[in-house]
Protein backbone atom coordinates (compact mmCIF):
# COMPACT_ATOMS: atom_id res chain seq x y z
CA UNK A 1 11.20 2.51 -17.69
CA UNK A 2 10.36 2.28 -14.25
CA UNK A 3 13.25 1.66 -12.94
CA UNK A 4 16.42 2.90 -14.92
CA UNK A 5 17.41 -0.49 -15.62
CA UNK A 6 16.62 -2.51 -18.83
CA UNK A 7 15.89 -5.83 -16.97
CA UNK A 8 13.30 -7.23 -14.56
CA UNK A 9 14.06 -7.24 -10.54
CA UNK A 10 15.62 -4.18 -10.04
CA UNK A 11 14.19 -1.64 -7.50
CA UNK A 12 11.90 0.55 -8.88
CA UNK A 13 11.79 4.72 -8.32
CA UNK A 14 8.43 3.90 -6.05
CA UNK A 15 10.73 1.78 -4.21
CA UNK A 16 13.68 3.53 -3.53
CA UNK A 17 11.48 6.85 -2.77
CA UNK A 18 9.64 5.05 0.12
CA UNK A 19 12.91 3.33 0.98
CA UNK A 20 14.82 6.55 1.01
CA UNK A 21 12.04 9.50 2.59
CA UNK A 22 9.83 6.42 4.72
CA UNK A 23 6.04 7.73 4.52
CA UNK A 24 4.23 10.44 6.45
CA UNK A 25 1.49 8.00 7.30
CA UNK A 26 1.94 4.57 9.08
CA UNK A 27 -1.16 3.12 8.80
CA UNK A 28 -1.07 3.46 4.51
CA UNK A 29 1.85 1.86 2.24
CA UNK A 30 3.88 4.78 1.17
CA UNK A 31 3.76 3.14 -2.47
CA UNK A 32 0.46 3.33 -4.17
CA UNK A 33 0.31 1.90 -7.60
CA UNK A 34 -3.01 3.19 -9.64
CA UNK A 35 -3.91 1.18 -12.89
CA UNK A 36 -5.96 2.53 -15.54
CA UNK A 37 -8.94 0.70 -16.53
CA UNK A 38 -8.08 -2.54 -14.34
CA UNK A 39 -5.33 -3.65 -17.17
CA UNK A 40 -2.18 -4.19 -15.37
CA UNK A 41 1.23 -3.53 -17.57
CA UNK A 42 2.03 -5.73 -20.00
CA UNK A 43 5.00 -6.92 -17.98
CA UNK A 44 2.73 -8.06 -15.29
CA UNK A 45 2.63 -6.73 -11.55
CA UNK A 46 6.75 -7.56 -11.34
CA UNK A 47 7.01 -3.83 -12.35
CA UNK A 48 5.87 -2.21 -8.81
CA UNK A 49 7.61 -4.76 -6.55
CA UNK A 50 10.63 -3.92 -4.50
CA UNK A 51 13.57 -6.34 -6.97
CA UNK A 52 16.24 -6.33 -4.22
CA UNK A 53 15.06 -4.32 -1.55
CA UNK A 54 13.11 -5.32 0.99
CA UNK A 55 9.58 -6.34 -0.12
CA UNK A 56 8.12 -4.11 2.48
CA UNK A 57 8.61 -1.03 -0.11
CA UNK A 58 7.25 -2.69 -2.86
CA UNK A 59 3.99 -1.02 -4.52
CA UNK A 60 0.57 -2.04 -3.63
CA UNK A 61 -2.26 -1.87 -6.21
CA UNK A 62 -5.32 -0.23 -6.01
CA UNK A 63 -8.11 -1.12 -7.87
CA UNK A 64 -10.93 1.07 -9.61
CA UNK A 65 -13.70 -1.82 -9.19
CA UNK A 66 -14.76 -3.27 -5.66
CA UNK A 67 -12.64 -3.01 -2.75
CA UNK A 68 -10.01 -0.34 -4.22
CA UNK A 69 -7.11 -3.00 -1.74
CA UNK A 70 -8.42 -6.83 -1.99
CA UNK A 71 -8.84 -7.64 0.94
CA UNK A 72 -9.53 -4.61 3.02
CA UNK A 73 -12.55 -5.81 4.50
CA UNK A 74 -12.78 -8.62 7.03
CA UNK A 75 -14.44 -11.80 5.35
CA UNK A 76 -17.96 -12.80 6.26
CA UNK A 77 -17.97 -14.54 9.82
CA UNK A 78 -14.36 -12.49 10.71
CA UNK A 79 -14.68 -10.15 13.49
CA UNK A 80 -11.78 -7.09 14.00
CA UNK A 81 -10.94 -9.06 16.83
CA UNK A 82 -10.47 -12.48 15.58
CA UNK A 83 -8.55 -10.84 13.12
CA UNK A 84 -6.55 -8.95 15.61
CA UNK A 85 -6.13 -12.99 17.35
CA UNK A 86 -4.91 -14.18 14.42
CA UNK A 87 -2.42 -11.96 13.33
CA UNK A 88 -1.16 -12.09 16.74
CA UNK A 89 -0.62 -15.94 16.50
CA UNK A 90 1.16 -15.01 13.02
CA UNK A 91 3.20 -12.63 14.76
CA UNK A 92 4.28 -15.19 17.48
CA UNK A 93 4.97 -18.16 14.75
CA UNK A 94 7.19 -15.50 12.77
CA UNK A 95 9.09 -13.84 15.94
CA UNK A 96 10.09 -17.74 16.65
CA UNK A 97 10.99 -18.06 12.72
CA UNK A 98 13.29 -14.84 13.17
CA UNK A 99 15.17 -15.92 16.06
CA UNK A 100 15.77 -19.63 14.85
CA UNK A 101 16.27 -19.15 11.36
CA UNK A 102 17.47 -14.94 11.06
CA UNK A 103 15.32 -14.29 7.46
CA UNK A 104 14.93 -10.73 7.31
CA UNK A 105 11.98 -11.56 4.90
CA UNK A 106 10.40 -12.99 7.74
CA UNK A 107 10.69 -9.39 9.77
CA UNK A 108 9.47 -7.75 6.92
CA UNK A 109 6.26 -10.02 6.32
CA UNK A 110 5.74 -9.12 10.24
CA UNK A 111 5.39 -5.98 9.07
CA UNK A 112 3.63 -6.28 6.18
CA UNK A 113 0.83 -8.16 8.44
CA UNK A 114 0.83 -5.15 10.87
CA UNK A 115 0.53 -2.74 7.80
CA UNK A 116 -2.63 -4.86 6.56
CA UNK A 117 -4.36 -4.74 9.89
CA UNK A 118 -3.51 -1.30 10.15
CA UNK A 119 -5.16 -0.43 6.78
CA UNK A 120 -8.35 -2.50 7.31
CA UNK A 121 -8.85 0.54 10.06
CA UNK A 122 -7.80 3.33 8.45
CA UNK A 123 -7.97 3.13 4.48
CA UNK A 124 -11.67 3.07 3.83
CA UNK A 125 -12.15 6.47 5.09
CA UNK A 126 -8.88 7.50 2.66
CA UNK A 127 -10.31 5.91 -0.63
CA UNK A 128 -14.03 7.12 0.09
CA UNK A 129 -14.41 9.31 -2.65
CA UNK A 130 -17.71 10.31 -2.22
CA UNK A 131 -16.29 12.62 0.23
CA UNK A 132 -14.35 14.63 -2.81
CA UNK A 133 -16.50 17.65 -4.15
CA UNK A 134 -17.96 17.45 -7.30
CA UNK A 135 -15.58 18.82 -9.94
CA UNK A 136 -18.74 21.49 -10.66
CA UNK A 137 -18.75 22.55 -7.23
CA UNK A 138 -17.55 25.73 -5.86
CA UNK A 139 -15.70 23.74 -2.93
CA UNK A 140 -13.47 22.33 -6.32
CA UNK A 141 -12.84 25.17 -7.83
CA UNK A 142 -9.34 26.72 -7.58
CA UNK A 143 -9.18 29.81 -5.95
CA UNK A 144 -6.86 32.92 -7.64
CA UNK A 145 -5.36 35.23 -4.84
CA UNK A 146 -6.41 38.59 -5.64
CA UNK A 147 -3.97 40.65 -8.19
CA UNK A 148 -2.71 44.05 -6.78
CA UNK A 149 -3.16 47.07 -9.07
């Protein structure tokens, strides 16, 4: 259904469509996958990931309760720049992995870390909906252009 193939792992159309036109904004995953109700599918959170591509394009989940990512939020006792320390050490460990072993899972988990630090600074202020209008007010209303006569 999601992915034009009958069987688990392929890539799905989320996939392929950040794959293929990259994202307008490089601080949020180009593949956002909303759930209704917090019930994931009944084939489990396999049907947003990436199958063969790499796992940097594979969908990540937003959630209607709490934190709408886990894990947006630095834990108690974590400063934005121990964070920043740590991912740097990460980023050092992995650059060493790269050049001795050559994973290109291991480039893409570099980036995956950069993408997380990026949206603990950017992607409360795009899931705050208290900034949306209220579907009552004028500010929500569509507008019709005028008609000519």
């Amino acid at each position: 259904m999601h992915t034009g193939n009958p069987n688990l792992g392929a890539a799905l159309i989320g996939s392929w469509a950040t794959y293929g036109l990259g994202s307008e904004n490089s601080n949020l995953p180009g593949f956002m996958v909303l759930t209704s109700g917090g019930n994931n599918p009944d084939a489990g959170k396999p049907v947003w990931e990436s199958g063969y591509l790499p796992s940097i394009y594979q969908g990540v989940q937003c959630r209607s309760d709490g934190e709408p990512v886990l894990f947006l939020n630095n834990q108690p006792g974590i400063s934005d720049s121990l964070r920043r320390r740590t991912l740097h050490a990460l980023d050092e460990l992995n650059q060493k992995t790269v050049e001795q072993i050559g994973d290109p899972e291991t480039s893409t988990r570099i980036g995956q870390y950069e993408m997380a630090y990026r949206m603990q600074v950017h992607a409360s202020d795009a899931f705050d909906i208290h900034k949306e209008p209220n579907a009552g007010s004028p500010a929500a209303r569509p507008t019709r252009p005028a008609t000519a006569r």
